[in-house]
Protein backbone atom coordinates (compact mmCIF):
# COMPACT_ATOMS: atom_id res chain seq x y z
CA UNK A 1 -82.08 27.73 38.90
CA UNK A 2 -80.85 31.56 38.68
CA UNK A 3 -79.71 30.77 34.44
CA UNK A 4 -83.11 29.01 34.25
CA UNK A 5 -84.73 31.73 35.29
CA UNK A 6 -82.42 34.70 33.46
CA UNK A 7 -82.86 32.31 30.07
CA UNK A 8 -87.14 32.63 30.86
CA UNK A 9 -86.60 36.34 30.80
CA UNK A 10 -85.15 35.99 27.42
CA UNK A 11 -88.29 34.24 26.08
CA UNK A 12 -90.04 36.91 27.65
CA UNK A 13 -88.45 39.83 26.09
CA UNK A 14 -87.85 38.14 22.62
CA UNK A 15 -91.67 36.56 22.90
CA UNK A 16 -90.53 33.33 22.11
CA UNK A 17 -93.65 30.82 23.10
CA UNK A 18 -91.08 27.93 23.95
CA UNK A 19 -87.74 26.53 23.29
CA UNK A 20 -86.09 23.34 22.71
CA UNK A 21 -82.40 22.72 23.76
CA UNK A 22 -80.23 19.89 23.46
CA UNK A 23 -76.41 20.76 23.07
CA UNK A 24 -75.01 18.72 26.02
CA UNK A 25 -73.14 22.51 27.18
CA UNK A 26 -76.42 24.78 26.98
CA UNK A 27 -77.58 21.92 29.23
CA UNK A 28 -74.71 21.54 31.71
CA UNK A 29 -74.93 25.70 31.38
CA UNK A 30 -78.38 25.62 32.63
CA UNK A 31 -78.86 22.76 34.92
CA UNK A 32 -75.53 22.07 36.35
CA UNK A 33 -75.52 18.66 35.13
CA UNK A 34 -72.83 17.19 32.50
CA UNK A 35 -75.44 15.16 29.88
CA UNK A 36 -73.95 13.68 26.58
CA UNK A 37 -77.53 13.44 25.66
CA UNK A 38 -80.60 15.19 26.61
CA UNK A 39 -83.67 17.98 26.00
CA UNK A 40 -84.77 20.93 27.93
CA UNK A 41 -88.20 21.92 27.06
CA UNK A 42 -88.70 25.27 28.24
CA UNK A 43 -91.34 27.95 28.57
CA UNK A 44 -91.61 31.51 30.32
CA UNK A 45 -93.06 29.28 33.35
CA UNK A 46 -92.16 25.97 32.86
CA UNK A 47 -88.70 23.62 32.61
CA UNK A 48 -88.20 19.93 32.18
CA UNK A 49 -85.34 18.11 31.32
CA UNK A 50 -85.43 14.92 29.34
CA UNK A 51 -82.97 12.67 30.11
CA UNK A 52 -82.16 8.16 29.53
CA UNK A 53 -81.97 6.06 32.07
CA UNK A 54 -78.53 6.64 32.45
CA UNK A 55 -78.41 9.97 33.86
CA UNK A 56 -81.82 9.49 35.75
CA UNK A 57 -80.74 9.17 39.23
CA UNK A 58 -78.14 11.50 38.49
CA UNK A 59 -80.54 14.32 37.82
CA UNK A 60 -82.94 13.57 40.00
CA UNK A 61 -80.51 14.15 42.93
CA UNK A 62 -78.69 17.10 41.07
CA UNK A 63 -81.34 19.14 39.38
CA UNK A 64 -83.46 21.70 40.27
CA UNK A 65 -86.16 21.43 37.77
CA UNK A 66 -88.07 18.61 36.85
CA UNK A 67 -86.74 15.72 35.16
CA UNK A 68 -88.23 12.87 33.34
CA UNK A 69 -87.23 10.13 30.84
CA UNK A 70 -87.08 10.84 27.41
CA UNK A 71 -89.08 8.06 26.80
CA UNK A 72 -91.89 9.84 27.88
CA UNK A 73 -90.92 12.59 25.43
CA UNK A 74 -93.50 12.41 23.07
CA UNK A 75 -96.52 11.62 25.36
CA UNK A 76 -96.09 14.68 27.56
CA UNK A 77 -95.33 17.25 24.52
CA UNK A 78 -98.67 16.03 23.07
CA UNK A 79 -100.29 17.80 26.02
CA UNK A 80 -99.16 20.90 25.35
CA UNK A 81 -101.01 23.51 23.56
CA UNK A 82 -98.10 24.69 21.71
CA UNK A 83 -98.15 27.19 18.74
CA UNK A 84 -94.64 27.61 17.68
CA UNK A 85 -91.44 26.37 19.30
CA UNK A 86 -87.84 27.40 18.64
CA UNK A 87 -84.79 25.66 18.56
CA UNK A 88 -81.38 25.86 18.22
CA UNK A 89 -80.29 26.36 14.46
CA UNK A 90 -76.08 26.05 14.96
CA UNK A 91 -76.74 22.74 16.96
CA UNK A 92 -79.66 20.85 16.28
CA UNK A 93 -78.96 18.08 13.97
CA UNK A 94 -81.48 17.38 10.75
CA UNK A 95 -82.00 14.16 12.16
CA UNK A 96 -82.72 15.67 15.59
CA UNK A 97 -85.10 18.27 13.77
CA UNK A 98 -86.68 15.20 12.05
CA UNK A 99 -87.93 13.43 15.01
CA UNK A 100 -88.65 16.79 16.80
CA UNK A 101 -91.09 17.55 13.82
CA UNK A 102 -92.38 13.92 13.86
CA UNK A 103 -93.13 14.28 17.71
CA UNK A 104 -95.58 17.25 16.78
CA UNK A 105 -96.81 15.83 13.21
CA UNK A 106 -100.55 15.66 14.22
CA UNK A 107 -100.21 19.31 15.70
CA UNK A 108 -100.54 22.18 14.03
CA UNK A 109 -97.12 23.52 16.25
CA UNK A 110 -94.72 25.67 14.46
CA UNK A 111 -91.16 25.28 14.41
CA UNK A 112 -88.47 28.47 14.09
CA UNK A 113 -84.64 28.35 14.05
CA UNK A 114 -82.74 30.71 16.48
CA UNK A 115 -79.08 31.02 15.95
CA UNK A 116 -77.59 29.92 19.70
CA UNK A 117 -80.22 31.20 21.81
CA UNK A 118 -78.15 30.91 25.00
CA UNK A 119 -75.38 33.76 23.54
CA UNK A 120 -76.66 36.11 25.14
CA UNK A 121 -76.38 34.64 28.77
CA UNK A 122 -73.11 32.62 28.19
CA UNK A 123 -71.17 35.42 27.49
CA UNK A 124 -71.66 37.74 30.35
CA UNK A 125 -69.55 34.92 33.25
CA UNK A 126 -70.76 35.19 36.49
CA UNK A 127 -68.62 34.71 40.12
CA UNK A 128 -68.03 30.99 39.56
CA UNK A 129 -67.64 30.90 36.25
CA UNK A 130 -65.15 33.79 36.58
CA UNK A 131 -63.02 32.24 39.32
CA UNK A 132 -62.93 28.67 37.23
CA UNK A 133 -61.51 30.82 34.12
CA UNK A 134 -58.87 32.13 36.24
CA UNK A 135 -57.88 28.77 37.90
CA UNK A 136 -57.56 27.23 34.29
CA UNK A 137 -56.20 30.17 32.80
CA UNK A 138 -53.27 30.35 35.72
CA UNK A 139 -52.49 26.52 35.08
CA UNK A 140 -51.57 26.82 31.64
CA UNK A 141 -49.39 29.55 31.89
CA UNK A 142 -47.84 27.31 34.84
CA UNK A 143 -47.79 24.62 32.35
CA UNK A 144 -46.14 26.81 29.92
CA UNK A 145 -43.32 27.83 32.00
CA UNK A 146 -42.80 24.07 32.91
CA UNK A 147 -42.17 23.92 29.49
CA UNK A 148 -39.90 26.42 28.78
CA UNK A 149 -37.66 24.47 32.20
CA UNK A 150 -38.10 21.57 29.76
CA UNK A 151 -36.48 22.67 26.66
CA UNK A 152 -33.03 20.94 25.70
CA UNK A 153 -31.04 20.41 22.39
CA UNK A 154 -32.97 17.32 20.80
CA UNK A 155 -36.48 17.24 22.73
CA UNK A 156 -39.13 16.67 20.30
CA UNK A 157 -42.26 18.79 19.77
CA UNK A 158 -44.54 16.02 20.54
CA UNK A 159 -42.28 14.83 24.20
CA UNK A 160 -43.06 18.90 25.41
CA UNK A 161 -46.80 18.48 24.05
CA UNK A 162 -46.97 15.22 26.76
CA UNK A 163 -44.98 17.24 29.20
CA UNK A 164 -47.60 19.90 29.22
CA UNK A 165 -50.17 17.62 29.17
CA UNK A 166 -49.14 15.83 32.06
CA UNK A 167 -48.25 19.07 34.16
CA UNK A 168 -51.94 19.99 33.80
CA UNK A 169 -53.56 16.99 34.85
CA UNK A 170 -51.14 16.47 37.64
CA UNK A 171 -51.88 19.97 38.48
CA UNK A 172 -56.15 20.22 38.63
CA UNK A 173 -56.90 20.31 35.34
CA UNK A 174 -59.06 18.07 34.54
CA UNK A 175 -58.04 17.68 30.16
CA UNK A 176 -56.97 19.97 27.75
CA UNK A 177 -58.63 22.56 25.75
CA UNK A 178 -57.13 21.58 22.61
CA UNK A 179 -54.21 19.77 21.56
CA UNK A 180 -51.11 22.13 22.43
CA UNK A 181 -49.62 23.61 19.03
CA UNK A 182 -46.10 23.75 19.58
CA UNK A 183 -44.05 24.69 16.82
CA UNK A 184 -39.91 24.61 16.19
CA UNK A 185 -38.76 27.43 14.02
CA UNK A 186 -40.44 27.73 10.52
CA UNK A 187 -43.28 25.08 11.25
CA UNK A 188 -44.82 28.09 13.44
CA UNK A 189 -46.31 30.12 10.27
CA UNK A 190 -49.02 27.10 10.37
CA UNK A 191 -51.32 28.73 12.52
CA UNK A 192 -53.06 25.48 13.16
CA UNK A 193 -49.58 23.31 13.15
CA UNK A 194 -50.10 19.82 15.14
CA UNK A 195 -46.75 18.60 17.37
CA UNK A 196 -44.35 16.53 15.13
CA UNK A 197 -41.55 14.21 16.17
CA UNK A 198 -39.18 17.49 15.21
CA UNK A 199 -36.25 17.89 17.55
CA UNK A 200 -35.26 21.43 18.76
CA UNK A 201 -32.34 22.73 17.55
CA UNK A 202 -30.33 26.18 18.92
CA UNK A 203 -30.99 29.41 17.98
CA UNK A 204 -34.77 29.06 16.62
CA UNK A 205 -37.54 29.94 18.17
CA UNK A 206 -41.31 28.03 19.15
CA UNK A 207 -44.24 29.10 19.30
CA UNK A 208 -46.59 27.43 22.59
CA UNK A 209 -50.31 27.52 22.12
CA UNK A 210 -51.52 25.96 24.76
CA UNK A 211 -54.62 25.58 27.07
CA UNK A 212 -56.32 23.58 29.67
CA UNK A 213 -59.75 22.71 31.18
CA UNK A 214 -60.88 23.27 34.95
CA UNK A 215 -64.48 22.12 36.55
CA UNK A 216 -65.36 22.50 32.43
CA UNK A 217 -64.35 25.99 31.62
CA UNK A 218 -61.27 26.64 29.86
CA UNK A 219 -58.49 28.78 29.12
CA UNK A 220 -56.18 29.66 25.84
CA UNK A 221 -52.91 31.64 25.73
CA UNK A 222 -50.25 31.87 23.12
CA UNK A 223 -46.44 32.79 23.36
CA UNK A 224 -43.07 32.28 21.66
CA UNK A 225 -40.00 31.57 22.80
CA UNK A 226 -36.03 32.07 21.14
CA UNK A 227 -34.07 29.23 22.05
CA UNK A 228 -30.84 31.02 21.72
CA UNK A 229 -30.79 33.68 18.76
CA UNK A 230 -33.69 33.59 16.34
CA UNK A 231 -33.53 34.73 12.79
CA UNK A 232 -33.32 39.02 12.19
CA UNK A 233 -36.86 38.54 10.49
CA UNK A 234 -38.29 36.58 13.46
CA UNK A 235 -37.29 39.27 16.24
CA UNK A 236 -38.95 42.15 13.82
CA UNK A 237 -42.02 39.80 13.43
CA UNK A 238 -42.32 39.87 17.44
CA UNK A 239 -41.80 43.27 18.18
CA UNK A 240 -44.39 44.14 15.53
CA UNK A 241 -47.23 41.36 16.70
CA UNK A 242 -46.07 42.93 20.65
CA UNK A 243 -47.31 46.61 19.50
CA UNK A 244 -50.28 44.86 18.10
CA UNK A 245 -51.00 43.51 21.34
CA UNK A 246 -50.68 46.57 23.49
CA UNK A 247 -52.57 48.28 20.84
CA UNK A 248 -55.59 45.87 21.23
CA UNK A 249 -55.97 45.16 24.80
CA UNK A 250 -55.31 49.27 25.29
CA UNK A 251 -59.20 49.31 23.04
CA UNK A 252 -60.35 46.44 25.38
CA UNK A 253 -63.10 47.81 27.96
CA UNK A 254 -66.55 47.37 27.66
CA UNK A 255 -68.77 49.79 25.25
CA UNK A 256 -66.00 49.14 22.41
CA UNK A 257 -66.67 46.93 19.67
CA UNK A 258 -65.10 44.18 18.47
CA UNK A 259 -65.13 44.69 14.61
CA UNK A 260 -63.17 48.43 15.54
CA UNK A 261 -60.44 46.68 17.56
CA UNK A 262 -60.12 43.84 15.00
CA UNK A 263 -59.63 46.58 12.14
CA UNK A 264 -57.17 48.39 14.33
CA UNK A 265 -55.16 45.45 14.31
CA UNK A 266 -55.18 45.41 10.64
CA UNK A 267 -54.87 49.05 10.28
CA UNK A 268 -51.57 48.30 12.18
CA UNK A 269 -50.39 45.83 10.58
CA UNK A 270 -50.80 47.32 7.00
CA UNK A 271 -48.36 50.25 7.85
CA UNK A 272 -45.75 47.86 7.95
CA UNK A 273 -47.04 45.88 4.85
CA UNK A 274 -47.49 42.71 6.70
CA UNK A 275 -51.11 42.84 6.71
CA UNK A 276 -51.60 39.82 4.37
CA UNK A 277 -49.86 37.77 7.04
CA UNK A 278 -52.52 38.00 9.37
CA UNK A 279 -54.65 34.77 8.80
CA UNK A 280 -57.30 34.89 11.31
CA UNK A 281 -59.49 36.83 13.22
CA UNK A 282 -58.25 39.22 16.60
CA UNK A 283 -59.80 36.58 19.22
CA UNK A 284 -62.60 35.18 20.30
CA UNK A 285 -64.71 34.18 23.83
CA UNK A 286 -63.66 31.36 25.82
CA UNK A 287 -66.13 29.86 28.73
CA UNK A 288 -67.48 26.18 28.45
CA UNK A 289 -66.12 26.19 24.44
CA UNK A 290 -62.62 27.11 23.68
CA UNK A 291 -64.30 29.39 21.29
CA UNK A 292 -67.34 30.90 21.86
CA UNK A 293 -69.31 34.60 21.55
CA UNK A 294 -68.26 36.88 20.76
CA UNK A 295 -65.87 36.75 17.83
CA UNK A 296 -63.53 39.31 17.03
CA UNK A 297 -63.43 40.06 13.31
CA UNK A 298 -63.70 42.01 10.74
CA UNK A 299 -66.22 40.50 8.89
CA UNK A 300 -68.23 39.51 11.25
CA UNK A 301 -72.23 39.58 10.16
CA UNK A 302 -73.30 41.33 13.50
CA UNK A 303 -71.29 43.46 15.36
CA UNK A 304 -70.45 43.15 19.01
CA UNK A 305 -70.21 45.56 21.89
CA UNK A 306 -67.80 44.41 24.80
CA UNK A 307 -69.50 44.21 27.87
CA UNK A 308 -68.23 43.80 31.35
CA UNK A 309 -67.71 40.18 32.52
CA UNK A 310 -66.89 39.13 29.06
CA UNK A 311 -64.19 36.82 28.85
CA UNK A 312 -62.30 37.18 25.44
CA UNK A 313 -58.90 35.90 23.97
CA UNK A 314 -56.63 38.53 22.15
CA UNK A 315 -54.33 37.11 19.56
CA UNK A 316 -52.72 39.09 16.79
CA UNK A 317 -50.20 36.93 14.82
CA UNK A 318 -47.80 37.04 11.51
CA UNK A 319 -47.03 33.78 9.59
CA UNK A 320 -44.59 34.00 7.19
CA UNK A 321 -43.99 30.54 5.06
CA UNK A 322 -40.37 29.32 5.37
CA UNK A 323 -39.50 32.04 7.93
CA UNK A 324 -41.63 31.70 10.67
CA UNK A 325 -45.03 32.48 12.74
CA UNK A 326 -45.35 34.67 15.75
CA UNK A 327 -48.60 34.77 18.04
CA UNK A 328 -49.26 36.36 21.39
CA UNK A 329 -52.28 35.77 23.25
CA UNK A 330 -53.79 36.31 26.15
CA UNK A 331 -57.38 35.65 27.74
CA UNK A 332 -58.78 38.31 29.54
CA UNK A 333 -61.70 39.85 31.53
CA UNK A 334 -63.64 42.71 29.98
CA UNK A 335 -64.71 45.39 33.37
CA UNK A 336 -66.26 48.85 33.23
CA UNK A 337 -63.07 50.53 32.60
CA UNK A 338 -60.56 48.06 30.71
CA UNK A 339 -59.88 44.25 31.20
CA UNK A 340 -58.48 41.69 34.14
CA UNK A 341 -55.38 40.01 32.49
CA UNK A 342 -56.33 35.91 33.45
CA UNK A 343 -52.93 34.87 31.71
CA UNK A 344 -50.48 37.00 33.86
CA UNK A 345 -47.32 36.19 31.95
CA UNK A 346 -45.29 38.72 30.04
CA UNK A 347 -45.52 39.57 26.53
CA UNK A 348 -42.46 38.12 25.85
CA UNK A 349 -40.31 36.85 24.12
CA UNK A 350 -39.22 34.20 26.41
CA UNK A 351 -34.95 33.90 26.06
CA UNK A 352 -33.45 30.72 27.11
């Protein structure tokens, strides 16, 4: 009831008459309750949930606001006096905005996108959303280094995918946040790379970006490891992305903005020339989506200033094609003064 109330306040201060939400996350954000289908309807004063009859009993008994069947949908909107009502612009569907406008077609009710109206709220965590981060957060890096006690001549990128995997779930997680990029030697400068049935061979290196899910929030974290002795141009790569790292997370603390410690990065990276290897942004949140507000980037249309309870990822990375990719990341806690590091494993690199 406490995020019901805190999103009301938003109406208030941004005047917004009423809202409709229906991405299944805002709703298990605000409610508790884990809905693959479902509207809040949602004034300064008033909330009700619309749910099928599948999650009825379920959010009867688990809800604290009124709930009724979205059946009844239309007939109880069409007693409200309603002059405009706002909506979700990222995640409303046309056909969703279809039969929203066809509920109100007799009415003289306005409609007006917002781009994710629950940003705001999401990305400031709270005790247990803090404390899930950091349960997630510390089984993936246990996951990782069950990996790296996994790694012999001829094991396959996809067999230590499964073996991380597995780890995870036998270890609370409940899935995965993504699919785990793990990536032999030169198939690391895909940034993006999915496992292959590649066998390791000695003296390369892999790159392990990997993450899990606990009680729905979930964690991301990035690091490479050289399976005997790497190539010259790899070890260079990593000691220049490990600066980059220390550089960034030294800027992290809450007041600073993201576009400066994105451009930092860059700044960096174009003293050595390598600049143009850099093929995504700094980092991004992480919460209930692996990648959520706010975004660290350059070119970004509205700036962001950190703010304390923030949970961002940090993850400045060179791909080079037919030599190799190097990432380091690390999710981490924005406070007053600096940052909480959730992944608690060294920079690296990881020698085996």
């Amino acid at each position: 009831m406490k995020r019901i109330k805190k999103f009301q306040d938003l109406l208030k201060k941004n005047r917004w008459e009423s809202c409709i939400i229906s991405r299944p996350l805002d709703l298990l954000y605000l409610t508790g309750v884990k809905v693959s289908e479902g509207t809040l309807y949602i004034t300064c004063d008033e909330a009700l949930l619309f749910v099928d009859n599948r999650y009825a009993e379920m959010c009867a008994n688990k809800v604290e606001i009124a709930c009724e069947n979205k059946e009844n949908f239309d007939a109880i909107m069409a007693e409200k006096d309603l002059s405009a009502i706002y909506f979700d612009s990222v995640h409303t569907s046309v056909q969703n905005l279809h039969e929203l406008l066809k509920s109100f077609n007799e009415k003289k009710t306005r409609f007006y996108p917002i781009e994710n109206p629950l940003e705001p709220l999401r990305a400031l965590k709270d005790k247990s959303e803090i404390l899930r981060l950091k349960t997630a957060a510390k089984i993936a890096s246990n996951g990782f280094l069950h990996i790296l006690s996994s790694l012999e001549v001829g094991v396959t990128e996809k067999e230590l995918a499964k073996r991380f995997e597995i780890f995870c779930l036998e270890n609370g997680a409940d899935k995965l946040s993504f699919e785990p990029i793990i990536a032999f030697g030169k198939n690391s400068s895909m940034p993006h790379y999915r496992p292959q049935n590649v066998r390791l061979q000695k003296n390369t290196h892999i790159l392990v970006d990997v993450g899990c899910v606990y009680e729905n929030y979930c964690s991301d974290m990035t690091r490479v490891i050289f399976y005997g002795k790497p190539h010259h141009k790899i070890v260079t790569l990593h000691s220049m992305v490990q600066k980059a790292q220390s550089l960034a997370l030294d800027m992290c603390k809450a007041g600073q903005s993201t576009k400066s410690i994105d451009q930092e990065v860059r700044n960096f990276f174009r003293l050595y020339q390598v600049d143009e290897y850099f093929l995504h942004s700094l980092g991004h949140g992480i919460g209930l989506d692996i990648h959520e507000e706010p975004f660290l980037k350059q070119n970004i249309k509205n700036d962001t200033l950190l703010k304390s309870s923030m949970a961002i990822t940090i993850e400045p990375g060179l791909y080079i094609p037919n030599v190799g990719g190097i990432r380091i990341e690390n999710s981490i806690l924005i406070t007053k003064t600096g940052y909480t590091d959730l992944t608690e494993l060294p920079q690296g690199p990881f020698v085996v």
